[in-house]
Protein backbone atom coordinates (compact mmCIF):
# COMPACT_ATOMS: atom_id res chain seq x y z
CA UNK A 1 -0.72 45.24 -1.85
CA UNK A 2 -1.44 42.37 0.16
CA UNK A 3 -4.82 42.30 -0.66
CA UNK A 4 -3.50 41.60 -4.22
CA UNK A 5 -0.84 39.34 -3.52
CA UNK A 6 -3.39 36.93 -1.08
CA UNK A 7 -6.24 36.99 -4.73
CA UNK A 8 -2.88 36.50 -6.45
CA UNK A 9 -1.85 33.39 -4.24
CA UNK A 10 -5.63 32.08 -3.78
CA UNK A 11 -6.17 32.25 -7.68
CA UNK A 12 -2.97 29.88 -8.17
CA UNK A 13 -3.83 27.42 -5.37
CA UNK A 14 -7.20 27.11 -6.86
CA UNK A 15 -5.60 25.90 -9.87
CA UNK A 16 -3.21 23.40 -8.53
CA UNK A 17 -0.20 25.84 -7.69
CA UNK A 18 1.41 25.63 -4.59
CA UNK A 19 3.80 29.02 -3.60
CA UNK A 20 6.12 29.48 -0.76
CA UNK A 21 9.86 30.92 0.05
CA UNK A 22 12.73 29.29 0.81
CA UNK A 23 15.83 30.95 1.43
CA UNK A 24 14.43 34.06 -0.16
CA UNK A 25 13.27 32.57 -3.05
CA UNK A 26 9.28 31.80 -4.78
CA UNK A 27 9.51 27.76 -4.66
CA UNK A 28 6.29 26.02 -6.07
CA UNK A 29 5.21 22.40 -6.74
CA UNK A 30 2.68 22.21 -9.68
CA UNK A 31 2.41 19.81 -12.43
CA UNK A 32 4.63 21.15 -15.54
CA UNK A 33 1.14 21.87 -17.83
CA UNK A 34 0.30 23.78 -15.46
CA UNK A 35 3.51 25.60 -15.11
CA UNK A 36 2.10 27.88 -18.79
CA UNK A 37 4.74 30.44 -19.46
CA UNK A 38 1.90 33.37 -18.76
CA UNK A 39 2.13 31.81 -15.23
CA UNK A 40 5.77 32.39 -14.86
CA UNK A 41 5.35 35.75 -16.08
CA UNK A 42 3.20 36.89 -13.71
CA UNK A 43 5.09 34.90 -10.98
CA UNK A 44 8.24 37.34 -12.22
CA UNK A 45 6.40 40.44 -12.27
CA UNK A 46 5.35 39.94 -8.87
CA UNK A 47 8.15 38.33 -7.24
CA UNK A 48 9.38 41.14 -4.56
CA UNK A 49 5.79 41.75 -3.46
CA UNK A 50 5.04 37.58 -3.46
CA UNK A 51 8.17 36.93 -1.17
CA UNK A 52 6.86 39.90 1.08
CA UNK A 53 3.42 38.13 1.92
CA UNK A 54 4.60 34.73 1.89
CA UNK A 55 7.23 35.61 4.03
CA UNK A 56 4.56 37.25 6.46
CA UNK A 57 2.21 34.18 6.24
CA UNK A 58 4.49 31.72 6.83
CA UNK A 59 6.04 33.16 9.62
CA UNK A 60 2.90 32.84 11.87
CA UNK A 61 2.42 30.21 13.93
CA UNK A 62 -1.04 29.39 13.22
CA UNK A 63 -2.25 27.51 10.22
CA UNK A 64 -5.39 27.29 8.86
CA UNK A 65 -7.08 24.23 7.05
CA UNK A 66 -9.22 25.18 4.43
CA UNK A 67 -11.26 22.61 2.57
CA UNK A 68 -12.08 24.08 -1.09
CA UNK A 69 -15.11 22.29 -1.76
CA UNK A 70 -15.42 24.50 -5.36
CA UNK A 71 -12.21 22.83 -6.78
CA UNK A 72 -12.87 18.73 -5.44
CA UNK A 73 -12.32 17.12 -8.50
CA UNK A 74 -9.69 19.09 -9.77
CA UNK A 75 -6.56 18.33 -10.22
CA UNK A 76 -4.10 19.03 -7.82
CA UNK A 77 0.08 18.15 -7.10
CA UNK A 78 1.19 15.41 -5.49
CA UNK A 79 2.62 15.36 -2.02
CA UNK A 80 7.08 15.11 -1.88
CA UNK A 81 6.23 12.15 -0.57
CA UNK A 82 3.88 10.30 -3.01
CA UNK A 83 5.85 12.26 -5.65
CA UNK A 84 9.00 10.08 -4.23
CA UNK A 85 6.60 7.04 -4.33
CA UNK A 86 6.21 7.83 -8.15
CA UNK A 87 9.19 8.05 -8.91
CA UNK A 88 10.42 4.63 -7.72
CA UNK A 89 8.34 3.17 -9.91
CA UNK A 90 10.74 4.21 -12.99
CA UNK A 91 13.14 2.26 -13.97
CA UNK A 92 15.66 5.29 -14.60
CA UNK A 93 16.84 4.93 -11.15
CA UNK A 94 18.78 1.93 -9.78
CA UNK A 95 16.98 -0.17 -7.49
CA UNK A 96 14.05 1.77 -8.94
CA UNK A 97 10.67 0.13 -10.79
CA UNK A 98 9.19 -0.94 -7.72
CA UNK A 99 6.00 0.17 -6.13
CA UNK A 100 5.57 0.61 -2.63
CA UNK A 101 2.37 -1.84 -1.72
CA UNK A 102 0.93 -3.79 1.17
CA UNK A 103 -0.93 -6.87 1.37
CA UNK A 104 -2.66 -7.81 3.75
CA UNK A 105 -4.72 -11.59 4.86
CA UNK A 106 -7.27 -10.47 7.73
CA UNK A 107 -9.20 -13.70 8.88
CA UNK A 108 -12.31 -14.06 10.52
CA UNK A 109 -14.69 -16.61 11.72
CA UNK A 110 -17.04 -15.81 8.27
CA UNK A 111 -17.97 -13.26 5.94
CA UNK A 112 -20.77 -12.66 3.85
CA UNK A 113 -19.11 -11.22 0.37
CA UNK A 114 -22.09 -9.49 -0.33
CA UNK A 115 -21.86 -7.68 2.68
CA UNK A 116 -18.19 -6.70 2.41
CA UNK A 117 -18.80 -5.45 -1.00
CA UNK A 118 -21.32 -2.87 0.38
CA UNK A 119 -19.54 -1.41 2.87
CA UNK A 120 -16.09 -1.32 1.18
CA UNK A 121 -18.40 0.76 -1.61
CA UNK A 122 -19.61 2.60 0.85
CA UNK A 123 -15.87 3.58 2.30
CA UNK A 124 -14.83 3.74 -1.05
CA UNK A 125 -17.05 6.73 -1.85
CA UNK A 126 -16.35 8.59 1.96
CA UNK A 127 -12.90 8.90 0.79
CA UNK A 128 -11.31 10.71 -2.11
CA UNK A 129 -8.27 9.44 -2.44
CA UNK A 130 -9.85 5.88 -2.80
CA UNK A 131 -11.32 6.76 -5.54
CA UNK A 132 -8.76 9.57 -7.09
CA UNK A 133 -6.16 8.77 -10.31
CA UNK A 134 -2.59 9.09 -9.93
CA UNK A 135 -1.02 11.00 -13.09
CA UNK A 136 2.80 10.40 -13.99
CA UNK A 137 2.68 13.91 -15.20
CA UNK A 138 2.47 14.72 -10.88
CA UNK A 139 -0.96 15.60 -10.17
CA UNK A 140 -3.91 13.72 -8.94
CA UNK A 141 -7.48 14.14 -9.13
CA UNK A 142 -10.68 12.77 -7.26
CA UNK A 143 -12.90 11.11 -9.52
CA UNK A 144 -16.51 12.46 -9.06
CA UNK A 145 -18.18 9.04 -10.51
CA UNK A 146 -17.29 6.20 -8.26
CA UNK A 147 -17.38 2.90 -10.38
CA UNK A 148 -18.51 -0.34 -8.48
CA UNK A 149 -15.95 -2.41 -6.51
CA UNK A 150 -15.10 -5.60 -8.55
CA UNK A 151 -14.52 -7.75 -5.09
CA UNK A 152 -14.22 -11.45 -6.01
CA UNK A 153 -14.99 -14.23 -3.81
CA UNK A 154 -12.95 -17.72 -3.37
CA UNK A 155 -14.87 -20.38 -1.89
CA UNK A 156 -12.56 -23.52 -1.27
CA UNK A 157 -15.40 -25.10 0.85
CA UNK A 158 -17.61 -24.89 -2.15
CA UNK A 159 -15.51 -25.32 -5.31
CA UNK A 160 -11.98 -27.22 -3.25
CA UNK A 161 -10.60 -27.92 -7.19
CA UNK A 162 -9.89 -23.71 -7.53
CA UNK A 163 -7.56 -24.10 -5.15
CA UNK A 164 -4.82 -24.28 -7.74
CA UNK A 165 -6.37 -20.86 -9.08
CA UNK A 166 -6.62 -19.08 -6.58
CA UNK A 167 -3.19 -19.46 -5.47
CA UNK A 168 -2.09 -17.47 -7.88
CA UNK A 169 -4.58 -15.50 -7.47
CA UNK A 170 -3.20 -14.69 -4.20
CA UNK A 171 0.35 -14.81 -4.91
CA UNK A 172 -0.88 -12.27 -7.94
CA UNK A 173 -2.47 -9.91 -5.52
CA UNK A 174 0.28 -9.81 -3.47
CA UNK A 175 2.71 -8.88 -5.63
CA UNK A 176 0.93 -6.17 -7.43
CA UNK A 177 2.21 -3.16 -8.89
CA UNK A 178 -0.86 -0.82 -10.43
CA UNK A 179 -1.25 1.27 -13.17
CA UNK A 180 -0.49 4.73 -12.91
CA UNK A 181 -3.63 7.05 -14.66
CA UNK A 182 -6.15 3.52 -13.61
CA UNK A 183 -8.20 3.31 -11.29
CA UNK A 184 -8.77 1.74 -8.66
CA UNK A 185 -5.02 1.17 -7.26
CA UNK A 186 -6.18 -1.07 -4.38
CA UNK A 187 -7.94 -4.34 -4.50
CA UNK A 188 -10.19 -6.56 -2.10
CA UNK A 189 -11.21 -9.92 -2.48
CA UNK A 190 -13.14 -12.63 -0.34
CA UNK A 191 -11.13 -16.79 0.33
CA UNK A 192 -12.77 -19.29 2.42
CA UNK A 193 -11.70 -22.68 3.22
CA UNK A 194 -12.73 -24.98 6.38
CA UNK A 195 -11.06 -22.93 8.94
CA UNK A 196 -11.65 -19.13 8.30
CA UNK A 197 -12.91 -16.26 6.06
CA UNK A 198 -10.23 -14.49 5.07
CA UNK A 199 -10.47 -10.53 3.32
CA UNK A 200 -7.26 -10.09 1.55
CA UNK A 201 -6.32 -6.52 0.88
CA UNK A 202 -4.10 -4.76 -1.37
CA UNK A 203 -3.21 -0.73 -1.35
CA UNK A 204 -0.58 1.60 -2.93
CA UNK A 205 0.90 3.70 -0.45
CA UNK A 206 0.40 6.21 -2.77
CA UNK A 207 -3.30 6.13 -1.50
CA UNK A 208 -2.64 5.86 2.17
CA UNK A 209 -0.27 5.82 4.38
CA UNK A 210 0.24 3.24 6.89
CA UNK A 211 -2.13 4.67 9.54
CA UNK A 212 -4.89 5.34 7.18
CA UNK A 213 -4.93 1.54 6.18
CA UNK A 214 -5.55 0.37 9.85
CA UNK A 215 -7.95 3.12 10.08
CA UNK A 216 -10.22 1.84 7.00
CA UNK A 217 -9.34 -1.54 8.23
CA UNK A 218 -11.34 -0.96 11.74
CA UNK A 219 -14.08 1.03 10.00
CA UNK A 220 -14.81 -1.92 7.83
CA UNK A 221 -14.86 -4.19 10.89
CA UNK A 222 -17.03 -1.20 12.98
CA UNK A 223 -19.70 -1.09 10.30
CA UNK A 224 -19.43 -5.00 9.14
CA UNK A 225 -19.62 -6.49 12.82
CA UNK A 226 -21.18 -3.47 15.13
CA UNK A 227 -23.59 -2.10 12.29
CA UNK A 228 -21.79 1.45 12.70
CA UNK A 229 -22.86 3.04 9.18
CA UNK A 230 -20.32 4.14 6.82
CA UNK A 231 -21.12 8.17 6.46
């Protein structure tokens, strides 16, 4: 029986179904298409037996990460906490219709745009959730054809009357709120002026938390300034 119940539970993760008990009961997080009513069938006729081995599972201490390499780029639920992120962003709740974003101004001595743009490709690719779409409906899948960074480059030194422009540029970028279902839901972009080089970099925390940012932050800087490749 357990045998069957562990296919039983492996066959719904694999499609985006997460199962576990609380207080005696099946709970699951799964988008609602997912949620077919042949699904909740078979989650009814195998409810007694379901609570028996997830009861036994969860009860040890060890847990085991699995990465399912088969099912990459399909989709798969949202975490309670970007699901929470989500929905802030509607306008249903008071205070809501805000998205939770960071902006960051990093200076340096110089960069070379060009440069930037390859490796934040390059760390673009490494990681799926930079290049996976958010859906309302609470899911997200990683995209398996990475599109080109569109990284833009201000150059006060060069062109000192865009300054106007790219002010609100900046002010733009710092006050962004994404599209849910687009991608990408961060954004670079290059400034210079007679002091510094300056990346400026916007994320959802939907992507990342705030760890992860620092984390891509110093891998840029590793690969950009100590030639440490991006793999």
């Amino acid at each position: 029986m357990d045998k069957n119940m562990k296919e039983l539970v492996n066959r719904f993760e694999n499609k985006g179904i997460h199962l576990w008990v609380d207080g005696g009961k099946i709970k699951y997080k799964a988008s609602k298409e997912l949620m077919t009513p042949e699904v909740l069938a078979e989650l009814k006729a195998n409810k007694n037996a379901l609570i028996d081995y997830l009861s036994s599972t969860q009860d040890k201490s060890t847990v085991a990460i699995v990465i399912d390499r088969t099912n990459r780029f399909e989709p798969f639920p949202l975490t309670d906490v970007q699901s929470a992120y989500l929905l802030g962003r509607s306008k249903t709740f008071e205070y809501g219709g805000v998205a939770c974003h960071v902006y960051l101004e990093i200076r340096y001595a110089e960069l070379e745009t060009s440069k930037v743009r390859n490796i934040w490709n390059a760390i673009t690719r490494k990681y799926d959730m930079l290049h996976a779409l958010i859906n309302e409906a609470g899911y997200q899948q990683v995209m398996k054809d990475v599109p080109e960074l569109d990284i833009p480059e201000w150059d006060l030194v060069k062109n000192p009357e865009k300054a106007n422009d790219f002010e609100k540029f900046r002010k733009e970028m710092g006050n962004r709120a994404y599209t849910v279902g687009k991608w990408p839901m961060f954004g670079l972009a290059v400034s210079r002026n007679n002091e510094s080089a300056i990346l400026h970099f916007s994320i959802e925390f939907l992507l990342a938390d705030w760890t992860s940012i620092w984390k891509l932050v110093a891998e840029f800087e590793a690969a950009y300034f100590d030639g440490i490749a991006v793999s």
